[in-house]
N, C-alpha and C. Protein backbone atom coordinates (compact mmCIF):
# COMPACT_ATOMS: atom_id res chain seq x y z
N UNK A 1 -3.23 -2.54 -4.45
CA UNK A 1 -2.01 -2.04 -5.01
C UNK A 1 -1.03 -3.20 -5.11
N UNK A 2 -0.31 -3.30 -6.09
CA UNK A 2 0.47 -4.38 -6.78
C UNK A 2 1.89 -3.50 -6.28
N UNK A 3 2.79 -4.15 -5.63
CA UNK A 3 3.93 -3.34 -5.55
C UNK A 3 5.45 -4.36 -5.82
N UNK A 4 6.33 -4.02 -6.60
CA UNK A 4 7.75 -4.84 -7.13
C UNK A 4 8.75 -3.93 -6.26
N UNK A 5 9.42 -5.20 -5.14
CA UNK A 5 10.75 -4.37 -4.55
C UNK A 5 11.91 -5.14 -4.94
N UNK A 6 12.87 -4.23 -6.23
CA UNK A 6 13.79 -4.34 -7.05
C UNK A 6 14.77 -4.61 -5.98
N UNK A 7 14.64 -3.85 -4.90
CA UNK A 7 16.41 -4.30 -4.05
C UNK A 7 16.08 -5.37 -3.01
N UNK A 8 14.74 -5.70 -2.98
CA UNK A 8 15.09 -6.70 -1.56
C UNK A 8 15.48 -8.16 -1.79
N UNK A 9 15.55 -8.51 -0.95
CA UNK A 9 16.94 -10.13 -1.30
C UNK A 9 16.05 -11.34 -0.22
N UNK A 10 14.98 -11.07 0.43
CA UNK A 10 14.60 -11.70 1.40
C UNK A 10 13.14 -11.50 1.81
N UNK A 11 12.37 -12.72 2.22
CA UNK A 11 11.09 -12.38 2.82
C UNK A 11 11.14 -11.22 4.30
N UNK A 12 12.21 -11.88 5.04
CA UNK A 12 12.00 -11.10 5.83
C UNK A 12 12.30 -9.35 5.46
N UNK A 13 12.85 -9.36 4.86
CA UNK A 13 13.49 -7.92 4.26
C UNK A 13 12.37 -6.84 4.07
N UNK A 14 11.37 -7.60 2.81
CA UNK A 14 9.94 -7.30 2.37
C UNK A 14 9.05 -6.84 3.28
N UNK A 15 8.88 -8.02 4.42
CA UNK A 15 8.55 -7.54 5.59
C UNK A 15 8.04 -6.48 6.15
N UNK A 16 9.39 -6.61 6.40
CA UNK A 16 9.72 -4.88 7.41
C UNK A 16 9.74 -3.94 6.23
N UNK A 17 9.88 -3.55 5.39
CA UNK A 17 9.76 -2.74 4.60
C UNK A 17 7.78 -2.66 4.21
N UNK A 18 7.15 -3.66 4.04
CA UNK A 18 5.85 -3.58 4.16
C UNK A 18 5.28 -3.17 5.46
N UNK A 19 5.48 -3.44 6.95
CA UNK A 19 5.29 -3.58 7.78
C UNK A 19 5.07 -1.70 8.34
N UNK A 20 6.44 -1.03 7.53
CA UNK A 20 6.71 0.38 7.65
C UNK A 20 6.14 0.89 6.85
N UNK A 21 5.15 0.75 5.89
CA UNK A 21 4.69 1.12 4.86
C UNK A 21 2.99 1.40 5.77
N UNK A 22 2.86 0.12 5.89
CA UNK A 22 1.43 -0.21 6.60
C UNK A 22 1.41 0.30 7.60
N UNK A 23 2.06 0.70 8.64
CA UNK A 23 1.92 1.77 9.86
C UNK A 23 1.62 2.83 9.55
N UNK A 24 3.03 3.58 8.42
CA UNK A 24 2.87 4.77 8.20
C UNK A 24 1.22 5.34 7.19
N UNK A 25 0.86 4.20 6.54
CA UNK A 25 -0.50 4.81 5.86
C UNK A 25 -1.91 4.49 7.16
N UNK A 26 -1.69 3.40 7.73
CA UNK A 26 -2.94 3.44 8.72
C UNK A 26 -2.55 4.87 9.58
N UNK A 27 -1.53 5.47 10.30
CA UNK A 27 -1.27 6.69 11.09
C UNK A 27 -1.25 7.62 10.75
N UNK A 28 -1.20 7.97 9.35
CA UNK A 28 -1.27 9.21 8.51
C UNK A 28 -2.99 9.49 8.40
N UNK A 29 -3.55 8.25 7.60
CA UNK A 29 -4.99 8.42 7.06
C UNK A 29 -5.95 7.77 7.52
N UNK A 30 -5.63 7.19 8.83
CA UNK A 30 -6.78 6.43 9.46
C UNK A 30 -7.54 5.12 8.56
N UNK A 31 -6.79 4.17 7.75
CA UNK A 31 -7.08 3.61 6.92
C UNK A 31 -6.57 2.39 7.79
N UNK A 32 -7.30 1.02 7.18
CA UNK A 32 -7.13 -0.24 7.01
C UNK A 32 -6.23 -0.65 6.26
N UNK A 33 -4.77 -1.76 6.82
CA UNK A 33 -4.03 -2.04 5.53
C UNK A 33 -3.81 -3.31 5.64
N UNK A 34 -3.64 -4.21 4.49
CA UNK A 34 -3.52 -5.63 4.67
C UNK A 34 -2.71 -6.15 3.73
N UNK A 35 -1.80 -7.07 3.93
CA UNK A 35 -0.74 -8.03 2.39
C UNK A 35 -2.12 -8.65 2.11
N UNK A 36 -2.45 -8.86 0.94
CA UNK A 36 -3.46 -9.98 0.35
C UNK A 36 -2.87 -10.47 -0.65
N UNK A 37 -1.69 -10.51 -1.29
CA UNK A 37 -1.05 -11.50 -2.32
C UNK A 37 -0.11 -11.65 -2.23
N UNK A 38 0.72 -12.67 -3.00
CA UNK A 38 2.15 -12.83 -2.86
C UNK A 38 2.95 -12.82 -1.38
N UNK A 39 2.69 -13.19 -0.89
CA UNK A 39 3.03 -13.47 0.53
C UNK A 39 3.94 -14.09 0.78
N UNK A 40 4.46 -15.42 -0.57
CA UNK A 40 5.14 -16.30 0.04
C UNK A 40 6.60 -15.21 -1.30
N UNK A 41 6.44 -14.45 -1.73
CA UNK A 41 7.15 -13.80 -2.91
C UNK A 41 8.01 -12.75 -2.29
N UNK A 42 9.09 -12.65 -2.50
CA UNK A 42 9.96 -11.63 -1.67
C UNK A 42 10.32 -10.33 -2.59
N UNK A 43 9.98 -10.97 -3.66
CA UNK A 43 10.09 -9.17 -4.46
C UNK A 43 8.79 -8.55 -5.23
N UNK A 44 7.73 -9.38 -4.63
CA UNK A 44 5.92 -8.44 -5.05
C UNK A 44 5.45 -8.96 -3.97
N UNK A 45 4.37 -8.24 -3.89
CA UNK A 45 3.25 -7.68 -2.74
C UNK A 45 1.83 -7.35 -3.08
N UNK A 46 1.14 -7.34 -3.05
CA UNK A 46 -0.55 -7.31 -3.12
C UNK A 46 -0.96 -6.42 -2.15
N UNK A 47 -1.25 -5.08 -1.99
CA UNK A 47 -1.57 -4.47 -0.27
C UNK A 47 -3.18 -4.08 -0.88
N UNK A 48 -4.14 -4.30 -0.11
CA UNK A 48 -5.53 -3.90 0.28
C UNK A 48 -5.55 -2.62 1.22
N UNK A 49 -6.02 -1.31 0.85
CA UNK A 49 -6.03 -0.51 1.92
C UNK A 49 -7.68 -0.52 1.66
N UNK A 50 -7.83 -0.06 3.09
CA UNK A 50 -10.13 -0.12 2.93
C UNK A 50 -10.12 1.31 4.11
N UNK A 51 -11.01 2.14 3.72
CA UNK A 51 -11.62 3.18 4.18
C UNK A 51 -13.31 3.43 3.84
N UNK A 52 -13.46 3.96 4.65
CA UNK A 52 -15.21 4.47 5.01
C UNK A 52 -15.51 6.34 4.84
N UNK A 53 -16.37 6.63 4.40
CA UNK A 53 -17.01 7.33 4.45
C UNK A 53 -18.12 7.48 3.68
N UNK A 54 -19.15 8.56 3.84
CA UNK A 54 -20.19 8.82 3.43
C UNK A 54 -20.62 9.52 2.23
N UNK A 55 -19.33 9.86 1.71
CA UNK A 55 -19.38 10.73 0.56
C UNK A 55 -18.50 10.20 -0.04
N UNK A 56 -18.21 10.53 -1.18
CA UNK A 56 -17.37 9.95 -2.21
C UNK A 56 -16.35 10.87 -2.20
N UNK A 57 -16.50 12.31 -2.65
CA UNK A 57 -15.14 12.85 -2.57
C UNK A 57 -14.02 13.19 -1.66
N UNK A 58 -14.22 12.80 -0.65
CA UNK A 58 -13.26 12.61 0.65
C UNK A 58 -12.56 11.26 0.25
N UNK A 59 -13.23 10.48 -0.10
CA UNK A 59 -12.89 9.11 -0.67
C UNK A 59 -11.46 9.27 -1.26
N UNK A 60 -12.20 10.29 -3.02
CA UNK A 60 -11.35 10.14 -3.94
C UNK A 60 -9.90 11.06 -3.20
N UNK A 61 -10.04 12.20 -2.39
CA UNK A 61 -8.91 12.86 -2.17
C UNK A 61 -7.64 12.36 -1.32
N UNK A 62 -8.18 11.43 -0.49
CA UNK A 62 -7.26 10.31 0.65
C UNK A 62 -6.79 9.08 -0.63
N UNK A 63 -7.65 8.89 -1.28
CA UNK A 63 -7.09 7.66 -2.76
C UNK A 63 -5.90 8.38 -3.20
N UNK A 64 -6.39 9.91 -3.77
CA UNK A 64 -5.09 10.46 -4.32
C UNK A 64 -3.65 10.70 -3.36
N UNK A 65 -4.05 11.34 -1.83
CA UNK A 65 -2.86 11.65 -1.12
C UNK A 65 -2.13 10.11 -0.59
N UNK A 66 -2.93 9.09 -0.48
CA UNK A 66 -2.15 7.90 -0.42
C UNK A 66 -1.42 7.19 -1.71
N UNK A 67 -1.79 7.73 -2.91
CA UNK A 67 -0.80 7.36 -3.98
C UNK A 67 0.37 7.68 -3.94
N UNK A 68 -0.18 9.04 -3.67
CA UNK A 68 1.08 9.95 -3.80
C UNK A 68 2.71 10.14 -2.81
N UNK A 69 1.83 9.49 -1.87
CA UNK A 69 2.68 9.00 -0.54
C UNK A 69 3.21 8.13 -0.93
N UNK A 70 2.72 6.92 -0.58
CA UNK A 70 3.41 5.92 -1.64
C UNK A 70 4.43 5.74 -2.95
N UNK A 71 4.10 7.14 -3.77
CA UNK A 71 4.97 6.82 -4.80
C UNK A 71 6.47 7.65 -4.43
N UNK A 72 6.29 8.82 -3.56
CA UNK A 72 7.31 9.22 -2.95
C UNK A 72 8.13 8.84 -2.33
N UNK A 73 7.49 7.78 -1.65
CA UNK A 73 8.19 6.67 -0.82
C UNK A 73 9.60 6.15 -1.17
N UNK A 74 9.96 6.03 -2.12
CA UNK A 74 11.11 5.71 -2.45
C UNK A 74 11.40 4.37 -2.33
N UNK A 75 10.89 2.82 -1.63
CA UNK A 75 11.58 1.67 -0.59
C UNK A 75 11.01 0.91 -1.43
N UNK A 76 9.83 1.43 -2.28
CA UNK A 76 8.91 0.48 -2.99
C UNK A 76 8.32 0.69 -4.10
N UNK A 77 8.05 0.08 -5.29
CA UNK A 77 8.03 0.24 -6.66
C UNK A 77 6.58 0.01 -6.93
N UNK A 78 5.75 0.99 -7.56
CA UNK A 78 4.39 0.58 -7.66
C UNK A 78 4.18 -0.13 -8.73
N UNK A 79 3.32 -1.04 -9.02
CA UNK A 79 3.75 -2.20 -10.46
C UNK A 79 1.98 -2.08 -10.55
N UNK A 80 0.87 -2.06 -10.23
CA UNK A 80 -0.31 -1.79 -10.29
C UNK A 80 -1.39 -1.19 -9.10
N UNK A 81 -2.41 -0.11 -9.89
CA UNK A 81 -2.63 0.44 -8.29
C UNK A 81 -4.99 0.34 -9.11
N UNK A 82 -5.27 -0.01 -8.51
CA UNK A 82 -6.84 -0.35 -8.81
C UNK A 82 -7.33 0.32 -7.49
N UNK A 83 -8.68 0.80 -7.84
CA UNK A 83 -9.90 1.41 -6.42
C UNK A 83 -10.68 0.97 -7.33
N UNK A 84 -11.51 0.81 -6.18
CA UNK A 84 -13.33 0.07 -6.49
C UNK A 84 -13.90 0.88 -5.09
N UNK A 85 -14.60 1.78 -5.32
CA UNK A 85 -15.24 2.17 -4.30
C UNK A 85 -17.11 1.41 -4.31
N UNK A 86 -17.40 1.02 -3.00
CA UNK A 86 -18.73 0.34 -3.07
C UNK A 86 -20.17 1.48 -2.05
């Protein structure tokens, strides 16, 4: 997920605003979350979330309720969102 934050003014700002993002989706959905781009960029973000299971449509339904979380979110602007399930 590609994400643009229009109001923040600071790395550290981004941060903590990522930091609260990434708690709240690993504690909600038992998921993996990681920055993998733009790191050194204070108004985009790159986040990797990774989950497991054995079936696919449990897959696709946690893909959808974490979009959707996310886009509700309000703190953060989604700018591109890709799944590759393997």
């Amino acid at each position: 997920m590609e994400f643009f934050f229009p109001e923040v003014h600071s790395l550290k700002e981004k941060r903590m605003i990522l930091r609260r993002l990434k708690d709240r989706l690993t504690a909600k959905f038992n998921v993996s979350v990681a920055e993998v781009g733009y790191q050194d960029l204070w108004q985009r973000a790159v986040v990797a979330v990774a989950m497991v299971s054995g079936e696919l449509p449990p897959l696709q339904q946690a893909v959808a309720r974490i979009r959707q979380e996310i886009e509700e979110n309000g703190t953060v602007e989604p700018a591109h969102f890709a799944v590759e399930y393997l």
